[in-house]
N, C-alpha and C. Protein backbone atom coordinates (compact mmCIF):
# COMPACT_ATOMS: atom_id res chain seq x y z
N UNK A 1 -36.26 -26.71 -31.55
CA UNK A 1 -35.99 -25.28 -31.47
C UNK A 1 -37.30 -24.50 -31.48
N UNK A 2 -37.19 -23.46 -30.47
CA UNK A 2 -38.46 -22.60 -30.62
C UNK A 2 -38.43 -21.87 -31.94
N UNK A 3 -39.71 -21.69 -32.60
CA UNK A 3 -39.85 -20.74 -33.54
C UNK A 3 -40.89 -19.32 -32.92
N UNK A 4 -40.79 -18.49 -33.73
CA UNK A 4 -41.24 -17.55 -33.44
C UNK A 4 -42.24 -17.14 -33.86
N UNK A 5 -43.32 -16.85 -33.14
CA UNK A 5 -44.89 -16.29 -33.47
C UNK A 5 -44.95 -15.62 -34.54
N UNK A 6 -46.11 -15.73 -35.36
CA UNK A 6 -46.34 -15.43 -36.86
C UNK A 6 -46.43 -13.71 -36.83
N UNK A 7 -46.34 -13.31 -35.63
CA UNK A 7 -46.56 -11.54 -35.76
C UNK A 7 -45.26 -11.07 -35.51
N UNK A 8 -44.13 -12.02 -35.06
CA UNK A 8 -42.60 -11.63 -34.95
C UNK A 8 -41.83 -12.08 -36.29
N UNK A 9 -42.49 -13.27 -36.88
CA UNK A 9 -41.86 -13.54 -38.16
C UNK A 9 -42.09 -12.35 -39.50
N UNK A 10 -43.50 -12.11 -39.11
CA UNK A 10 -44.15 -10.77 -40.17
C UNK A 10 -43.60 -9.75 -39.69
N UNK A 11 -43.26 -9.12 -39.10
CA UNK A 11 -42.36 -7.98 -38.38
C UNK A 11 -40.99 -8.30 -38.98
N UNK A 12 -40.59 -9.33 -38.64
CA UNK A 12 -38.91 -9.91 -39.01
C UNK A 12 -39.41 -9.65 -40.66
N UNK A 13 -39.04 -10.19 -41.41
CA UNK A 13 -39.59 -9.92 -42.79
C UNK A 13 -39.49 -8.80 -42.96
N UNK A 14 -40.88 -8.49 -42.68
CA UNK A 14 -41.17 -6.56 -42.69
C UNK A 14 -39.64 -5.73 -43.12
N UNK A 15 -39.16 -6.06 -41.63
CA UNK A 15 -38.04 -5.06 -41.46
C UNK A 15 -37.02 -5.58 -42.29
N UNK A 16 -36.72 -6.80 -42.39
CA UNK A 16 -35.40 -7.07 -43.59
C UNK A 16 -35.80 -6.60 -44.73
N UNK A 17 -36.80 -6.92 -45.35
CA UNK A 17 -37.31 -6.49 -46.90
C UNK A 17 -37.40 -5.08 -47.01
N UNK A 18 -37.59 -4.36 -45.86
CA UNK A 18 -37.05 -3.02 -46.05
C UNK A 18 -36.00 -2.62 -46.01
N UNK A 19 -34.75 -3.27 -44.99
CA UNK A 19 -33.50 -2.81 -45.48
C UNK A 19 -32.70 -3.06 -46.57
N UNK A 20 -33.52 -4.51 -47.18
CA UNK A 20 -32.46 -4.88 -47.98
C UNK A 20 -33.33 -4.08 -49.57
N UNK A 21 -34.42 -3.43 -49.37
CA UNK A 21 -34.68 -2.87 -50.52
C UNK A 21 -35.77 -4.26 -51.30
N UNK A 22 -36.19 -4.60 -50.77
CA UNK A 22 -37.02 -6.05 -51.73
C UNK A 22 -38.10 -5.91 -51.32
N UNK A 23 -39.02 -6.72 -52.60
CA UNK A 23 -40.82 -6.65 -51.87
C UNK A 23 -40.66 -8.07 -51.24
N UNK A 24 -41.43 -8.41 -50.56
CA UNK A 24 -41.68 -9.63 -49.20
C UNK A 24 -41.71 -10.75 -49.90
N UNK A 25 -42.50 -10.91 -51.42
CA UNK A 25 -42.24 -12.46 -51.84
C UNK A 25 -41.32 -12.20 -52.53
N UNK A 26 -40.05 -11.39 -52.76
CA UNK A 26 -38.46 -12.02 -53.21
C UNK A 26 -37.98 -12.69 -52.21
N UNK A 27 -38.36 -12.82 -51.03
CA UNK A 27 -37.13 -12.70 -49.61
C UNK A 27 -38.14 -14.25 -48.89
N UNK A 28 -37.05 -15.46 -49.02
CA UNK A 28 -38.06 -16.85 -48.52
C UNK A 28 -37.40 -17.20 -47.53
N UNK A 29 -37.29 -17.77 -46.81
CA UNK A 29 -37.29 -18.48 -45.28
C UNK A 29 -35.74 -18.51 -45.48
N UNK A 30 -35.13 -19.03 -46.41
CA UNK A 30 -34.07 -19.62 -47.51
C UNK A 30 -32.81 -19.23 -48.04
N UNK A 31 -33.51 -18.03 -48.52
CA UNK A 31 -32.64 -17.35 -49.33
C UNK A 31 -31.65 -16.63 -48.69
N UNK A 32 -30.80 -16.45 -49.27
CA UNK A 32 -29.37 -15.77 -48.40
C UNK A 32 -29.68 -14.39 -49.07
N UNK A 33 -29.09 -13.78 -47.84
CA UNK A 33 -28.84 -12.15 -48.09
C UNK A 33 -28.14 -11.39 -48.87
N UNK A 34 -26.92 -12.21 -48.49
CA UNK A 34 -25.32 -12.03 -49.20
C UNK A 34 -25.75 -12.48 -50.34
N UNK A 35 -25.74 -13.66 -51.16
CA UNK A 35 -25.33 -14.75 -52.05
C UNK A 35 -26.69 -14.49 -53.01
N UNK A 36 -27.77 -14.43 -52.71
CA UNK A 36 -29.17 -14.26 -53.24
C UNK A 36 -30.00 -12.77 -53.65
N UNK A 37 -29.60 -12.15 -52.68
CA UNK A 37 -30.41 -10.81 -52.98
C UNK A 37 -28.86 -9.29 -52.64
N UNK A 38 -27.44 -9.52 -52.83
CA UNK A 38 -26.87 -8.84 -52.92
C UNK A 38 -26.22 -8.24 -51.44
N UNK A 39 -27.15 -8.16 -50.60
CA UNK A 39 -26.72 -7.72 -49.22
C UNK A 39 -25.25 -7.65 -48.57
N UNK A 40 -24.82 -6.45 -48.37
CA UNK A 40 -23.54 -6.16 -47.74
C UNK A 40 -23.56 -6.11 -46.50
N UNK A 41 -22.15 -6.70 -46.06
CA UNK A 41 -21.72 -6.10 -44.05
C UNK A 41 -22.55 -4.95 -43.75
N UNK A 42 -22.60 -4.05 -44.89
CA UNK A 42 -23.46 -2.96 -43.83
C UNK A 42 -25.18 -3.18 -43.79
N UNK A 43 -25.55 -3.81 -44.70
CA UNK A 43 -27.37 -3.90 -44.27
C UNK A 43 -27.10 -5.23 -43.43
N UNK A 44 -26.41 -5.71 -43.08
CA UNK A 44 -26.25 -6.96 -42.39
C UNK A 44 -26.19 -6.38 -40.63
N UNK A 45 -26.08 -5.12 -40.38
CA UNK A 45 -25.56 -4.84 -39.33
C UNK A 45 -26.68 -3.45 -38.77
N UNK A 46 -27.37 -3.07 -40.38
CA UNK A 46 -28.66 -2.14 -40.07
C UNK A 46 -29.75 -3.10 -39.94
N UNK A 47 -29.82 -4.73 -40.16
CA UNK A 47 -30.62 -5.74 -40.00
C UNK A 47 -30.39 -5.54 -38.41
N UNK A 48 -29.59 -5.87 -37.74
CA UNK A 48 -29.45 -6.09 -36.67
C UNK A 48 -29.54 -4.77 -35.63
N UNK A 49 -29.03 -3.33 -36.15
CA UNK A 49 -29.92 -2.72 -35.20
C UNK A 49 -31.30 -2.56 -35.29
N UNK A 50 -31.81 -2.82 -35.96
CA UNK A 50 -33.46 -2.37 -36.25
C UNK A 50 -33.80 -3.72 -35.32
N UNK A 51 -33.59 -4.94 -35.75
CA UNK A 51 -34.10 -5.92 -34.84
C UNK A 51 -33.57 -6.11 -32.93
N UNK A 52 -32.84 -5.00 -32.61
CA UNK A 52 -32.99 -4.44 -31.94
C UNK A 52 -33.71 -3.34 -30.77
N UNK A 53 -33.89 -2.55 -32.03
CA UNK A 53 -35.34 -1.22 -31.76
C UNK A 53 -36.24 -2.02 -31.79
N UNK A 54 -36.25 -2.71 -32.90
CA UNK A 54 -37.91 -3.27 -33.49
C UNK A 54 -38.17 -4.05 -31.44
N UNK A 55 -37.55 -5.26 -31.06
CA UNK A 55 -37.68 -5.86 -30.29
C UNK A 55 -37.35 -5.94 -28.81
N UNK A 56 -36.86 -4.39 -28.61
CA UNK A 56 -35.97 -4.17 -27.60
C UNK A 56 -35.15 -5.21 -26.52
N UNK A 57 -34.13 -5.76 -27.82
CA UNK A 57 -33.82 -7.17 -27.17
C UNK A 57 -31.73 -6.13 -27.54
N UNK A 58 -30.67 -7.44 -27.32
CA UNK A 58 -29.14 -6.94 -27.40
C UNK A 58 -29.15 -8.19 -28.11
N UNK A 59 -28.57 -8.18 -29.15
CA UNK A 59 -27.93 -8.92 -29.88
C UNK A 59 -26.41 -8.69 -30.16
N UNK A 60 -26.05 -10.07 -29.35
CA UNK A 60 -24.19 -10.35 -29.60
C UNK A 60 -23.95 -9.98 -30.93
N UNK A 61 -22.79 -9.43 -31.23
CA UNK A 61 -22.32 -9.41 -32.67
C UNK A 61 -21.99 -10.68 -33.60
N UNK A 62 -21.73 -11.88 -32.40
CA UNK A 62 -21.08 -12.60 -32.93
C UNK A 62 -22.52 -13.46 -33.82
N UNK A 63 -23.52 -13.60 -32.70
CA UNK A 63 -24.86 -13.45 -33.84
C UNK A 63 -24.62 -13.27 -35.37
N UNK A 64 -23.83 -12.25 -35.75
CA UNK A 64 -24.08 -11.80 -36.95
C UNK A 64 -23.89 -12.78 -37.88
N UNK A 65 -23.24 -14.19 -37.68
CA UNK A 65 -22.30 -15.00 -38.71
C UNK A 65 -24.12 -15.77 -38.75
N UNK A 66 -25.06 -16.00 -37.53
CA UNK A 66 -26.27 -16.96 -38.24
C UNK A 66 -27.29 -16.03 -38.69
N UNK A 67 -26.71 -15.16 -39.12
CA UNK A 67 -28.16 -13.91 -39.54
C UNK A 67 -27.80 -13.94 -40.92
N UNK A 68 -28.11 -14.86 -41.67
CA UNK A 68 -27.83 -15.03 -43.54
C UNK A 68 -28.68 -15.47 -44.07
N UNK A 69 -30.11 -15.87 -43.54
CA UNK A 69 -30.81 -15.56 -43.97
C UNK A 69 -32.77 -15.32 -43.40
N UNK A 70 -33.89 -15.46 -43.59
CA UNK A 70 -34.80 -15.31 -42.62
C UNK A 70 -34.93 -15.89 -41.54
N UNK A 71 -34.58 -17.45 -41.62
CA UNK A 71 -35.08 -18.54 -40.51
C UNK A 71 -33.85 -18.12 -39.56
N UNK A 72 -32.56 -17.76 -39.88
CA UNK A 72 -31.23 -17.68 -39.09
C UNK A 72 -31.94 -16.36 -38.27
N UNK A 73 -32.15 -15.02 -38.72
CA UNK A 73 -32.74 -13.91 -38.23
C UNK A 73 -33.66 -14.34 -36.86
N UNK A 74 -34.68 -14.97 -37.35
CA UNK A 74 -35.76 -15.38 -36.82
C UNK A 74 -35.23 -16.57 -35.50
N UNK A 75 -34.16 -17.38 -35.45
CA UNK A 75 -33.55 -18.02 -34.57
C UNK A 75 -33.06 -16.98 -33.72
N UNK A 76 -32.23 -15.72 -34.40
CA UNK A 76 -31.28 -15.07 -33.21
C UNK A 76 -32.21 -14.60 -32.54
N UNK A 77 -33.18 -13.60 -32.87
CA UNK A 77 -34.34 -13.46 -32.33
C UNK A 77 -34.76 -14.14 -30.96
N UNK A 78 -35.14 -15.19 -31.53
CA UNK A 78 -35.29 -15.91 -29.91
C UNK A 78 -34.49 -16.21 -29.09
N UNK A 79 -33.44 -16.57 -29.67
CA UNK A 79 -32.54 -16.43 -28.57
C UNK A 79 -32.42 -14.96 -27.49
N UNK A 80 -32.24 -14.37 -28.40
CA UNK A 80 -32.25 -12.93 -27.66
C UNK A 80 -33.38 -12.70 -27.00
N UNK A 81 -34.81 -12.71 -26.95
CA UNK A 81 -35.40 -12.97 -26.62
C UNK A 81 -35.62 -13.59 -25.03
N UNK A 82 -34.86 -14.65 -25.71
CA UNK A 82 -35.11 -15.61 -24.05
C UNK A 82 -33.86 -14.98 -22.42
N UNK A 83 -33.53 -14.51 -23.07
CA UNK A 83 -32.30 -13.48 -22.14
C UNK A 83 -33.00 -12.29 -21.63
């Protein structure tokens, strides 16, 4: 699987740890959104427009079920990406 360049992963980060309200070393490759740091359907879905703006890419909704935690983010990403 492709991963994504260290200035799209620092961006990715960036922007989750700001929606979800956390400083950057609470939030690990790992950790779930939901289950770990509290995250609701709705920052789950302001994750996904910002990584939108941020990347001017379309992300399927259905996306939303592997966006739980950084590395999942960082996968849809490329996918979207490669489209």
């Amino acid at each position: 699987m492709e991963l994504t360049t260290t200035d799209q992963s620092a961006r990715i980060k960036r922007l989750v740890c700001d929606i979800l309200e956390l400083s950057e070393d609470e939030v690990t490759d790992t950790s779930r959104f939901a289950e770990d740091h509290g995250a609701d359907s709705l920052r789950a879905i302001e994750i996904l427009a910002a990584l939108e703006k941020e990347f001017r890419i379309v992300i399927d909704q259905e996306e939303m079920a592997n966006m739980v935690n950084l590395r999942g983010v960082e996968d849809v990403v490329v996918r979207a990406l490669r489209t």
